[in-house]
C-alpha atoms as a PDB file:
ATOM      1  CA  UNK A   1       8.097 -19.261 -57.147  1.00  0.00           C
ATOM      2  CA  UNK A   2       9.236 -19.163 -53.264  1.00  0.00           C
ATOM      3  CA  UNK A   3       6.821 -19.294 -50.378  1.00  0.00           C
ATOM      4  CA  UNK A   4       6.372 -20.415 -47.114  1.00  0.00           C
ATOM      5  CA  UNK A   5       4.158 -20.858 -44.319  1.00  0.00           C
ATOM      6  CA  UNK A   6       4.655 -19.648 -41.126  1.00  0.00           C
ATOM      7  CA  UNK A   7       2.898 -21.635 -38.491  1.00  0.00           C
ATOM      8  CA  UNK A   8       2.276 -21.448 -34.434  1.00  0.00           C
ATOM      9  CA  UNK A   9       0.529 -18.235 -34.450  1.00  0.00           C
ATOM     10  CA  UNK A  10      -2.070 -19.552 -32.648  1.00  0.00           C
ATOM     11  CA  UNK A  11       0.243 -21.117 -30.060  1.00  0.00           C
ATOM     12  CA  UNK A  12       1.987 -17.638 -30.050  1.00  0.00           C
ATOM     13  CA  UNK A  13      -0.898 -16.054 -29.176  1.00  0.00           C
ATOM     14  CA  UNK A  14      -2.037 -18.183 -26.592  1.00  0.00           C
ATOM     15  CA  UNK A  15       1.683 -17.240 -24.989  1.00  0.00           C
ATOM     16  CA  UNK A  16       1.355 -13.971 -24.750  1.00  0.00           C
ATOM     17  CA  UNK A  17      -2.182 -14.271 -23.369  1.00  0.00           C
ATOM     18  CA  UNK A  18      -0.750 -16.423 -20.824  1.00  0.00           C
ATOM     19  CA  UNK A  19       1.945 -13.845 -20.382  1.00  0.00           C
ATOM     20  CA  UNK A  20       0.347 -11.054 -19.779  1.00  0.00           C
ATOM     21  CA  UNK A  21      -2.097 -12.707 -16.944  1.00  0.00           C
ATOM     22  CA  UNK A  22       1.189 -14.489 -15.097  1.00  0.00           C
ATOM     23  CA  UNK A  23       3.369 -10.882 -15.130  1.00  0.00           C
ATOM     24  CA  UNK A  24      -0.317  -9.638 -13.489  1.00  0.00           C
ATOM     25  CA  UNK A  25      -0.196 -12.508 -10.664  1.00  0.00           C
ATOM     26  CA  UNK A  26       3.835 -12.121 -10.051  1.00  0.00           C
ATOM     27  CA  UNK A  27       3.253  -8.730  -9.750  1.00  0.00           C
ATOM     28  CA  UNK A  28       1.033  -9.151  -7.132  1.00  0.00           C
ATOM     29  CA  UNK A  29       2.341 -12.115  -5.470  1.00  0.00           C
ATOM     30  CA  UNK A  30       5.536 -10.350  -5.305  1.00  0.00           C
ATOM     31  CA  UNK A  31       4.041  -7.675  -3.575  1.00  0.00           C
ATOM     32  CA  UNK A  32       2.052  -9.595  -1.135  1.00  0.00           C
ATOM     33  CA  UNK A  33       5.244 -11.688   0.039  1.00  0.00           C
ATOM     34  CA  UNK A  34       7.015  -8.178  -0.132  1.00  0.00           C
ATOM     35  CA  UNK A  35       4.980  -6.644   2.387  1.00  0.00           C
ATOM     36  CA  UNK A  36       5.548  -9.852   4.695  1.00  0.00           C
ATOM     37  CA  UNK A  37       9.321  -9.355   4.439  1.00  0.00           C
ATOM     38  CA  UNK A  38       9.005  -6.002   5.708  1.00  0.00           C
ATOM     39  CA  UNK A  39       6.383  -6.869   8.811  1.00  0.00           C
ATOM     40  CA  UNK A  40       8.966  -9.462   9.614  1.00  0.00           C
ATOM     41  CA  UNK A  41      12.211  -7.557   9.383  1.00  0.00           C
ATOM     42  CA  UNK A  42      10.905  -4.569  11.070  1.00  0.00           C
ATOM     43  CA  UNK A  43       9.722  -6.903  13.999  1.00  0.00           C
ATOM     44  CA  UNK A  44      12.976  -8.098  14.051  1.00  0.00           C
ATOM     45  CA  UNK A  45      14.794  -5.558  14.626  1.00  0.00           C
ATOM     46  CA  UNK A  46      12.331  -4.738  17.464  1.00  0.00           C
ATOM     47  CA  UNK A  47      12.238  -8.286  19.118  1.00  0.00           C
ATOM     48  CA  UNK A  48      15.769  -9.170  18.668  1.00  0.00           C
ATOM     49  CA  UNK A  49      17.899  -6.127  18.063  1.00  0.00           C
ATOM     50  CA  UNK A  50      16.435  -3.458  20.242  1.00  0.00           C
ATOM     51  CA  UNK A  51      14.871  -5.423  23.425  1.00  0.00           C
ATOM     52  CA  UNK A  52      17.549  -7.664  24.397  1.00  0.00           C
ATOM     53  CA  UNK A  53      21.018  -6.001  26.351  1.00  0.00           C
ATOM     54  CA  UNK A  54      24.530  -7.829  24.859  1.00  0.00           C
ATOM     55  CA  UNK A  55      27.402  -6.450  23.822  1.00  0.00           C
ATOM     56  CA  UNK A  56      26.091  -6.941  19.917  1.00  0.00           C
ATOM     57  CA  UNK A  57      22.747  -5.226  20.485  1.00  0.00           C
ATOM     58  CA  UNK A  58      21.144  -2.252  22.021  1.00  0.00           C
ATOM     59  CA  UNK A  59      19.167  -2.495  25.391  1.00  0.00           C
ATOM     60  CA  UNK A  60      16.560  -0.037  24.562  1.00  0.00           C
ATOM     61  CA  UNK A  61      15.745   1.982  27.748  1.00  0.00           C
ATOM     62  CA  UNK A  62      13.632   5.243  26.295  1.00  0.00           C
ATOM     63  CA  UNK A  63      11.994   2.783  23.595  1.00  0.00           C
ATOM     64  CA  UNK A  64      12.402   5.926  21.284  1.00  0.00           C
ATOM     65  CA  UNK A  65      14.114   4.202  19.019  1.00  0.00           C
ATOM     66  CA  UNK A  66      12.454   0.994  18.731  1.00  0.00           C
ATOM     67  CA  UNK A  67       9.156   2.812  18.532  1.00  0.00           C
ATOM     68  CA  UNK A  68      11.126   4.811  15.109  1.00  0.00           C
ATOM     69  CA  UNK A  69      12.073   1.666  13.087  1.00  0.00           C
ATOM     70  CA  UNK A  70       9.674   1.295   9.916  1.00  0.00           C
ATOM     71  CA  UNK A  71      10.321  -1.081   7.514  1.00  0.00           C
ATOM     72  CA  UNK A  72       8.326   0.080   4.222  1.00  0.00           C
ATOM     73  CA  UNK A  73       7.574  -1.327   1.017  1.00  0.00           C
ATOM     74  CA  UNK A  74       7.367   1.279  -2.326  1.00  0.00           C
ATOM     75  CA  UNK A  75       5.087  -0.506  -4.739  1.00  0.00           C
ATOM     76  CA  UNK A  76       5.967   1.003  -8.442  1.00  0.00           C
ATOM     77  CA  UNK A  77       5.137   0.019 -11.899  1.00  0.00           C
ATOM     78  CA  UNK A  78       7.822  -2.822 -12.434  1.00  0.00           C
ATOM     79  CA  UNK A  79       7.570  -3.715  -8.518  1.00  0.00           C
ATOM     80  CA  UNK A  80       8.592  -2.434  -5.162  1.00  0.00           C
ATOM     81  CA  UNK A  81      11.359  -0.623  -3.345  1.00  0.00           C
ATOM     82  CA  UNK A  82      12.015  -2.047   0.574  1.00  0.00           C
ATOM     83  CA  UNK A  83      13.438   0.279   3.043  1.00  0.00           C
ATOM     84  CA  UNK A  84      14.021  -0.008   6.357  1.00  0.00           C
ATOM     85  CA  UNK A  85      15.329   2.863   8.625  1.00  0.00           C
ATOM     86  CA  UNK A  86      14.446   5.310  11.466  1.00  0.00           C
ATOM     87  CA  UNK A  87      14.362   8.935  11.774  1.00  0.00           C
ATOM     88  CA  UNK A  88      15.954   9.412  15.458  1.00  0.00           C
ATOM     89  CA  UNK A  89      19.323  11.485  14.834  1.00  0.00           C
ATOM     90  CA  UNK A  90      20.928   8.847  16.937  1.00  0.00           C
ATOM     91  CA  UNK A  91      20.239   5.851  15.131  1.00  0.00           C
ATOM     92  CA  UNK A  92      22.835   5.981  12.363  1.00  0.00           C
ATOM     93  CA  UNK A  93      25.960   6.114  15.339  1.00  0.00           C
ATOM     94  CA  UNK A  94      24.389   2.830  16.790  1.00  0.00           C
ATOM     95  CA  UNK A  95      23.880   1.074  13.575  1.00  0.00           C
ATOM     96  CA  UNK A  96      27.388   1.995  12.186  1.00  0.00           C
ATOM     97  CA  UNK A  97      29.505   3.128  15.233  1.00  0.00           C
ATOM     98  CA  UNK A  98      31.941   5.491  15.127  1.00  0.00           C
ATOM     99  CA  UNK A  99      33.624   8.552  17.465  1.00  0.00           C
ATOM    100  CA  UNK A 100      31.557  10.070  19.779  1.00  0.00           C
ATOM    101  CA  UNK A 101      32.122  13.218  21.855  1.00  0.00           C
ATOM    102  CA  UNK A 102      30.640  12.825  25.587  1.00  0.00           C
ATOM    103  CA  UNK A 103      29.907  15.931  27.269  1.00  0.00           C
ATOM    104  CA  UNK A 104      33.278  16.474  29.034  1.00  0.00           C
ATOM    105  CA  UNK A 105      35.170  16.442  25.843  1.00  0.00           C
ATOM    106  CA  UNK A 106      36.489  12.619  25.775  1.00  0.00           C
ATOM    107  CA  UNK A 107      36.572  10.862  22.472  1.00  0.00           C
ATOM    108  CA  UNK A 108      34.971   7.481  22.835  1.00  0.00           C
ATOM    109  CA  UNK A 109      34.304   4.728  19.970  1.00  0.00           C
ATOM    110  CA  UNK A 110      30.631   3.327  20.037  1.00  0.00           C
ATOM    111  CA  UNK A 111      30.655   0.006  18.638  1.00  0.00           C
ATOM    112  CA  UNK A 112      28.758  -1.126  15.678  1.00  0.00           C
ATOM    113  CA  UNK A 113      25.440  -3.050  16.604  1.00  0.00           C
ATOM    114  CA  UNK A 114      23.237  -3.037  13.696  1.00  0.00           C
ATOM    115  CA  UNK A 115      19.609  -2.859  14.090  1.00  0.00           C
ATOM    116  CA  UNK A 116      18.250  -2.928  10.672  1.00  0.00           C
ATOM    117  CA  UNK A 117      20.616  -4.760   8.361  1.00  0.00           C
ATOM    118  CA  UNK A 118      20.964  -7.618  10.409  1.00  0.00           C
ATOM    119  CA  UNK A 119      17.336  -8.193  10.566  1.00  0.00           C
ATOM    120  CA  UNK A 120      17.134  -7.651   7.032  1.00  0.00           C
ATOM    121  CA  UNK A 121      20.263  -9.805   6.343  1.00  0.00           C
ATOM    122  CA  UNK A 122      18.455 -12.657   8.376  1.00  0.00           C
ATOM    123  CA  UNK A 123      14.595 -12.428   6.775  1.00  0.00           C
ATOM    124  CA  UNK A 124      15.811 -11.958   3.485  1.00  0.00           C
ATOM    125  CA  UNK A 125      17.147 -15.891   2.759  1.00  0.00           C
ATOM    126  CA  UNK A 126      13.187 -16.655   3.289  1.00  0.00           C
ATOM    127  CA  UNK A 127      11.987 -13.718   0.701  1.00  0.00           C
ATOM    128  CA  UNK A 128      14.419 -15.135  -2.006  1.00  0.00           C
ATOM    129  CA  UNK A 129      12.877 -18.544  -1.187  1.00  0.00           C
ATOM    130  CA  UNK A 130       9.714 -17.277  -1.509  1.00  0.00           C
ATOM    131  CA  UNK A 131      10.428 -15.550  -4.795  1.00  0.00           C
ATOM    132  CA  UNK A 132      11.594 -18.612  -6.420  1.00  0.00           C
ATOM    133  CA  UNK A 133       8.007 -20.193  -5.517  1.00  0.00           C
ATOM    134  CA  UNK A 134       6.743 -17.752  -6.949  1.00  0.00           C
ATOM    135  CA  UNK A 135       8.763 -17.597 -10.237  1.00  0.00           C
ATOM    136  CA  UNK A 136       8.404 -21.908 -10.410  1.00  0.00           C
ATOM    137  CA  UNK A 137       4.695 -21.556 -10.325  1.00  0.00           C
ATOM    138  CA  UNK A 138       4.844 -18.452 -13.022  1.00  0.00           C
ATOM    139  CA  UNK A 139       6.731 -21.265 -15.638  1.00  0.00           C
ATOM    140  CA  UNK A 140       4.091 -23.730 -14.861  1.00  0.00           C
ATOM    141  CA  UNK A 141       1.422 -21.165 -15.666  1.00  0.00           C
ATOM    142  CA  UNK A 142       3.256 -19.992 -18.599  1.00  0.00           C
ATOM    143  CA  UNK A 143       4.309 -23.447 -20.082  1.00  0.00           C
ATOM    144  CA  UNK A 144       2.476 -26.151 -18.162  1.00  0.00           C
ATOM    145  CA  UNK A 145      -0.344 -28.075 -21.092  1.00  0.00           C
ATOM    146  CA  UNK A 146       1.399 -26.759 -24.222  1.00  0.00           C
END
């Protein structure tokens, strides 16, 4: 006769119990540090990107287009989608650059001076920083007093 004894199902219970309640508190963490990411980069891209005159950023004079920038967070089942972007017709020729026609029929180049992914670029170091906080104190929760 063969048998054996499988043993730990207690232990493997009390995992996915702990599982369950740490994927809840990421999820929301996440979320919450998410949302601060956005305020942030959306502020700077006002502040820094659209207030100040330089030859890298745009000297806002209407404030149309500062007053346009939303930086939005998407919550969804497995987390969130960021996006950050503006609705004036104008905006994508300042972010990207490119030809422009001026009214007499010259050809000009606008230069490139990026109002949203360099903000982004810049708070996003601190939202990775934050997310491996948050993942740190998820193993502890998960695996800390076993």
């Amino acid at each position: 006769m063969i048998s054996f004894s499988f043993l730990g199902t207690q232990f493997f219970g009390e995992m996915a119990r702990r599982a369950m309640e740490a994927r809840a508190k990421f999820k929301d963490k996440l979320l919450e540090k998410g949302k601060i990411f956005a305020l942030k980069t959306e502020a700077l891209s006002k502040d820094k990107y659209l207030s100040r005159r330089g030859h890298e950023t745009l000297g806002v004079v209407s404030n149309f287009l500062r007053s346009s920038v939303r930086a939005i967070i998407d919550p969804d089942k497995d987390g969130f989608t960021f996006r950050i972007g503006t609705d004036v017709k104008y905006g994508a020729i300042h972010e990207f650059g490119g030809p422009v026609r001026a009214r007499n029929g010259r050809v000009w180049q606008m230069p490139r001076r990026s109002f949203l992914r360099r903000p982004t670029e810049e708070t996003l170091p601190e939202f990775k920083d934050q997310v491996t906080e948050i993942l740190g104190d998820i193993q502890k929760d998960l695996f800390g007093g076993i």
